[in-house]
PDB file of N, CA and C in Angstrom:
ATOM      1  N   UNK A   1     122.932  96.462  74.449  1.00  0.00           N
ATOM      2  CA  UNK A   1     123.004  95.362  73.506  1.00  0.00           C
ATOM      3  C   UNK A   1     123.010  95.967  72.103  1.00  0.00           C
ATOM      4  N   UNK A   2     123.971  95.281  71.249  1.00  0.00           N
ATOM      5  CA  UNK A   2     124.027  96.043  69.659  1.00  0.00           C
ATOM      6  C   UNK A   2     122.892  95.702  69.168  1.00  0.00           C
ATOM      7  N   UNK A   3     122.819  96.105  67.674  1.00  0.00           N
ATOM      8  CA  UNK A   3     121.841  95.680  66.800  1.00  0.00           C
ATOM      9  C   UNK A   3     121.787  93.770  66.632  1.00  0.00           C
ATOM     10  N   UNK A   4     122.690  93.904  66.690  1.00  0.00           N
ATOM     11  CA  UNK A   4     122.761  92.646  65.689  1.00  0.00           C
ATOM     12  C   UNK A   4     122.434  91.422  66.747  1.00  0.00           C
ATOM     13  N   UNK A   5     123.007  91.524  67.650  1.00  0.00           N
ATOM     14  CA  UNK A   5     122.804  90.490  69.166  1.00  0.00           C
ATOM     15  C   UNK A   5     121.309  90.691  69.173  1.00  0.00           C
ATOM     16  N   UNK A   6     120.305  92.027  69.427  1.00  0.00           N
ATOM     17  CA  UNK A   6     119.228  91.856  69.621  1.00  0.00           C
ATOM     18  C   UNK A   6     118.414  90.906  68.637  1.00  0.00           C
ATOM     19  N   UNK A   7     118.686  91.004  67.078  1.00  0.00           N
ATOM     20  CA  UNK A   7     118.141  90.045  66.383  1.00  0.00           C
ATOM     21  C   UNK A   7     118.520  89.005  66.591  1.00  0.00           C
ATOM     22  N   UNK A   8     119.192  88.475  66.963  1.00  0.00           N
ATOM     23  CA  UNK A   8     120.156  86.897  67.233  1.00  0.00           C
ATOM     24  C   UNK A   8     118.728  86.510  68.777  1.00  0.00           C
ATOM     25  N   UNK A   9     118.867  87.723  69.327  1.00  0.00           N
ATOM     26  CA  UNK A   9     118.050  87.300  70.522  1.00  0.00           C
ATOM     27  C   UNK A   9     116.530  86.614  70.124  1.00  0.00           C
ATOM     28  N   UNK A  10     116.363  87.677  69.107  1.00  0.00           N
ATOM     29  CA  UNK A  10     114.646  87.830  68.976  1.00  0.00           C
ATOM     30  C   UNK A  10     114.365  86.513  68.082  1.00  0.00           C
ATOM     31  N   UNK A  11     115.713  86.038  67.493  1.00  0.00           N
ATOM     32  CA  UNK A  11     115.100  84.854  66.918  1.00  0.00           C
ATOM     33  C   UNK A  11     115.104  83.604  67.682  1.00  0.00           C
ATOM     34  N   UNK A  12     115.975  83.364  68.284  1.00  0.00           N
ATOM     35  CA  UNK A  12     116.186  82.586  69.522  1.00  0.00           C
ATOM     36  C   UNK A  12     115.101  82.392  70.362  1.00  0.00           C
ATOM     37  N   UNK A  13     114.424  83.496  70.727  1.00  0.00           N
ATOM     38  CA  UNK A  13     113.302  83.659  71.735  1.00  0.00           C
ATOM     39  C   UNK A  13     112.013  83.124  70.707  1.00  0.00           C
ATOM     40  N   UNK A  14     111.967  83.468  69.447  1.00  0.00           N
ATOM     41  CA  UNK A  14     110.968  82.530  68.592  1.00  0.00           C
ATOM     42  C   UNK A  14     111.044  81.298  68.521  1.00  0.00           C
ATOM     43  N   UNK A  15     112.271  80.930  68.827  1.00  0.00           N
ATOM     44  CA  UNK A  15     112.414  79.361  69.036  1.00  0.00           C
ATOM     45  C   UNK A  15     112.096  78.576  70.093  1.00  0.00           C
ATOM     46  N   UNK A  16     111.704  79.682  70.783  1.00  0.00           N
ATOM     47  CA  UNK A  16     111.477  78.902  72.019  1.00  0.00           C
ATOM     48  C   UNK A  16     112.602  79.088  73.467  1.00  0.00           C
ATOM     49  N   UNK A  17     113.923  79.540  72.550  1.00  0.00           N
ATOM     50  CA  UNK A  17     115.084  79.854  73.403  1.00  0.00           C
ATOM     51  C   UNK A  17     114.644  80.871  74.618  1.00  0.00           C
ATOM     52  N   UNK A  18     115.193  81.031  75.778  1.00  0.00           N
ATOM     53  CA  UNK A  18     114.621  82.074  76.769  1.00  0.00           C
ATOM     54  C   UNK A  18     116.326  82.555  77.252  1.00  0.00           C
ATOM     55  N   UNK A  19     116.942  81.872  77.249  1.00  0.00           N
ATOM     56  CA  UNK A  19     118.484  81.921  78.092  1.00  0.00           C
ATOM     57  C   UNK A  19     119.458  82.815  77.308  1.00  0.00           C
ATOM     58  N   UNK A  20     120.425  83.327  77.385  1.00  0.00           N
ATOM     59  CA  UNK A  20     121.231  83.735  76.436  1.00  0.00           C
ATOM     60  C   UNK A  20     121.799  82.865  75.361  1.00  0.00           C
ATOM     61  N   UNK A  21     122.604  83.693  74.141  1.00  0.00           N
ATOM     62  CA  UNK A  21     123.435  82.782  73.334  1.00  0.00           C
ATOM     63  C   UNK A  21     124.152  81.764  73.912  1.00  0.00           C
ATOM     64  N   UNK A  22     125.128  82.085  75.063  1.00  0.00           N
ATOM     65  CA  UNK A  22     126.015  81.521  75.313  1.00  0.00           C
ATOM     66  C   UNK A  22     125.538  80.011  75.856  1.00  0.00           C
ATOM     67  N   UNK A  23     124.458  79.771  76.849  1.00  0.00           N
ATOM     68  CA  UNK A  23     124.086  78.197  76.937  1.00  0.00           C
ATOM     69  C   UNK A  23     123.491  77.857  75.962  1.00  0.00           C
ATOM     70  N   UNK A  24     123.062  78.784  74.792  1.00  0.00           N
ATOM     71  CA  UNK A  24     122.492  77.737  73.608  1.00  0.00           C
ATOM     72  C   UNK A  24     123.586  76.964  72.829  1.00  0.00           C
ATOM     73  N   UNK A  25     124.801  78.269  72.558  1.00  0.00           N
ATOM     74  CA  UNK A  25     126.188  77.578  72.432  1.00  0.00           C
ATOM     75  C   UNK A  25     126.498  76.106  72.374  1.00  0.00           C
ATOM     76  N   UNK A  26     126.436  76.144  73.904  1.00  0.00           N
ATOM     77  CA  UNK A  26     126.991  75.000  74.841  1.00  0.00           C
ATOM     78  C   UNK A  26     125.647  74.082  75.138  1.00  0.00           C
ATOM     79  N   UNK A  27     124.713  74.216  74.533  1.00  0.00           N
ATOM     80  CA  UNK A  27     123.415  72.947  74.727  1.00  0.00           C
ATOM     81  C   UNK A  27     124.028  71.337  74.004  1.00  0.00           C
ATOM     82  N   UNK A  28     123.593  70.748  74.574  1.00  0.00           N
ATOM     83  CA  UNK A  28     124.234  69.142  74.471  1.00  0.00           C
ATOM     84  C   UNK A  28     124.008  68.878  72.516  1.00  0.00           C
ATOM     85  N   UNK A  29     124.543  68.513  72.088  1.00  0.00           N
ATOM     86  CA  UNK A  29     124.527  68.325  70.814  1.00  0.00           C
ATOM     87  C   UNK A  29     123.984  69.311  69.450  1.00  0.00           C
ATOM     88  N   UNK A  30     124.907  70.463  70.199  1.00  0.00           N
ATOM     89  CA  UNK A  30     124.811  71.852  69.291  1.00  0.00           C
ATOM     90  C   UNK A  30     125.294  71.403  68.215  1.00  0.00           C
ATOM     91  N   UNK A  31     125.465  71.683  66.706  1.00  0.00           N
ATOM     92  CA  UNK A  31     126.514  71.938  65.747  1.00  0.00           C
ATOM     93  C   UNK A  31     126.894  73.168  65.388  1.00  0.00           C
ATOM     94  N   UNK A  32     127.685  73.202  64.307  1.00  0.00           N
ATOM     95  CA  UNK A  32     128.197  74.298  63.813  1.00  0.00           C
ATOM     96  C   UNK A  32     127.222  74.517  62.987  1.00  0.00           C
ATOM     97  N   UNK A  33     126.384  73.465  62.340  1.00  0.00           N
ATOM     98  CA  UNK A  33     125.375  73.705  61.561  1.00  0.00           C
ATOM     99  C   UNK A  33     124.285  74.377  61.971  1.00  0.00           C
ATOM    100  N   UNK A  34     124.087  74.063  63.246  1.00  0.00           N
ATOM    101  CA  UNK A  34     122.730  74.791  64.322  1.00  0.00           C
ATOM    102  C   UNK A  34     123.183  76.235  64.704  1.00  0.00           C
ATOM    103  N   UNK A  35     124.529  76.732  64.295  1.00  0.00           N
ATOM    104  CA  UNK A  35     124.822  77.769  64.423  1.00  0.00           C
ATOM    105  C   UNK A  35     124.609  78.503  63.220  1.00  0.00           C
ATOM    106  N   UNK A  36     124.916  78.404  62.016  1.00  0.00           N
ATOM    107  CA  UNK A  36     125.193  78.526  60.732  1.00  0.00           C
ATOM    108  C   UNK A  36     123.223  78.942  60.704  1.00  0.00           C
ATOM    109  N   UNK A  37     122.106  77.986  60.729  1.00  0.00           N
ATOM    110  CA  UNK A  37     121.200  78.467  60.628  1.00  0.00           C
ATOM    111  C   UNK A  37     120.286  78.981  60.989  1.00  0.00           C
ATOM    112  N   UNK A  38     121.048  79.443  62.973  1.00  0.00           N
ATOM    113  CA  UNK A  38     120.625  80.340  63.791  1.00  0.00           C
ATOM    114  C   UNK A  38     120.914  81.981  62.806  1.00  0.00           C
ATOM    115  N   UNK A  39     122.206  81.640  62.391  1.00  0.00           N
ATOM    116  CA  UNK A  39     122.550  83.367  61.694  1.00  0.00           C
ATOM    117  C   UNK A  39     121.861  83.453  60.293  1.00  0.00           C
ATOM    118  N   UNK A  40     121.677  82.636  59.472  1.00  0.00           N
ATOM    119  CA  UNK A  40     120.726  82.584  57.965  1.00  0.00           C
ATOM    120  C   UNK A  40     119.353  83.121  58.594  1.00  0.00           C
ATOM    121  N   UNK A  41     118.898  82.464  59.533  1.00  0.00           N
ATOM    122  CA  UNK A  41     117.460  82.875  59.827  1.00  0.00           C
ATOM    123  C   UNK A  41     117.574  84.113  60.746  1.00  0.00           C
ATOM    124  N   UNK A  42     118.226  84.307  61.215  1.00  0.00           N
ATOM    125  CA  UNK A  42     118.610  85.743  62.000  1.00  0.00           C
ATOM    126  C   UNK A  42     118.355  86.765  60.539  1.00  0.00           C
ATOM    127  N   UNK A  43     119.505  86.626  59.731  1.00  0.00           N
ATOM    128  CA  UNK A  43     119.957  87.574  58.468  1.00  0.00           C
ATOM    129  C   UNK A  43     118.641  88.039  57.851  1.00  0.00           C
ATOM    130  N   UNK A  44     117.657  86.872  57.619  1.00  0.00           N
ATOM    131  CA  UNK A  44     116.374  86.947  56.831  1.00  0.00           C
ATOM    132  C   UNK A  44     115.412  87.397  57.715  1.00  0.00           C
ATOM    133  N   UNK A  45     115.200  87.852  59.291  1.00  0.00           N
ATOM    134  CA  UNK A  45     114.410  88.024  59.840  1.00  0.00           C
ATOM    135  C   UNK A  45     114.656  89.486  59.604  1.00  0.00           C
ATOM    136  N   UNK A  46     115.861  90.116  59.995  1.00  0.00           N
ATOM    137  CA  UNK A  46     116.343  91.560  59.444  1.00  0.00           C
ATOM    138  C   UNK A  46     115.877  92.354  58.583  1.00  0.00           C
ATOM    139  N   UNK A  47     116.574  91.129  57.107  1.00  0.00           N
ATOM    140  CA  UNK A  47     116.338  91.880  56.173  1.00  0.00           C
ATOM    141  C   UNK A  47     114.872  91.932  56.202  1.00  0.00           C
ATOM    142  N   UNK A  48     114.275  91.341  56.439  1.00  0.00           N
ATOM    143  CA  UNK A  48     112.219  91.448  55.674  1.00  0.00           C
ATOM    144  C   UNK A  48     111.685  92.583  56.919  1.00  0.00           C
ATOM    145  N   UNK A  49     112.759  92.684  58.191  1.00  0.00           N
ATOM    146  CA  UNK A  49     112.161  93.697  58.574  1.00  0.00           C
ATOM    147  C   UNK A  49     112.496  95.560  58.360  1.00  0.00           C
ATOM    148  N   UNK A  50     113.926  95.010  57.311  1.00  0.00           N
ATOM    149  CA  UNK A  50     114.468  96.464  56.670  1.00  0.00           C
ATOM    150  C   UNK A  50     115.562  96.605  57.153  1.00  0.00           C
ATOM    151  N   UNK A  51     116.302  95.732  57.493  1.00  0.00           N
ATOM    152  CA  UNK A  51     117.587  96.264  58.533  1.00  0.00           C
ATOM    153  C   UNK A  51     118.668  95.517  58.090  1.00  0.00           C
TER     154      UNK A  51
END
């Protein structure tokens, strides 16, 4: 797994997420917006950890 998927993971899994990206994707009334601030809060979990 790259860098970047693992943070996508690790924030996901703070959410409570357990499954991969791909059924969070496809969860019943996803947006593009719920995507958009899966990766903002991904970006900021990174950076504050140096990466």
């Amino acid at each position: 797994m790259n860098e970047a998927a693992a943070w996508i993971m690790t924030e996901l899994r703070s959410r409570g997420w357990r499954d991969l990206i791909g059924p969070w994707n496809r969860a019943p009334g996803r947006t593009a917006d719920d995507a958009l601030a899966l990766l903002d809060a991904t970006i900021r979990r990174a950076a504050h950890a140096g990466r």
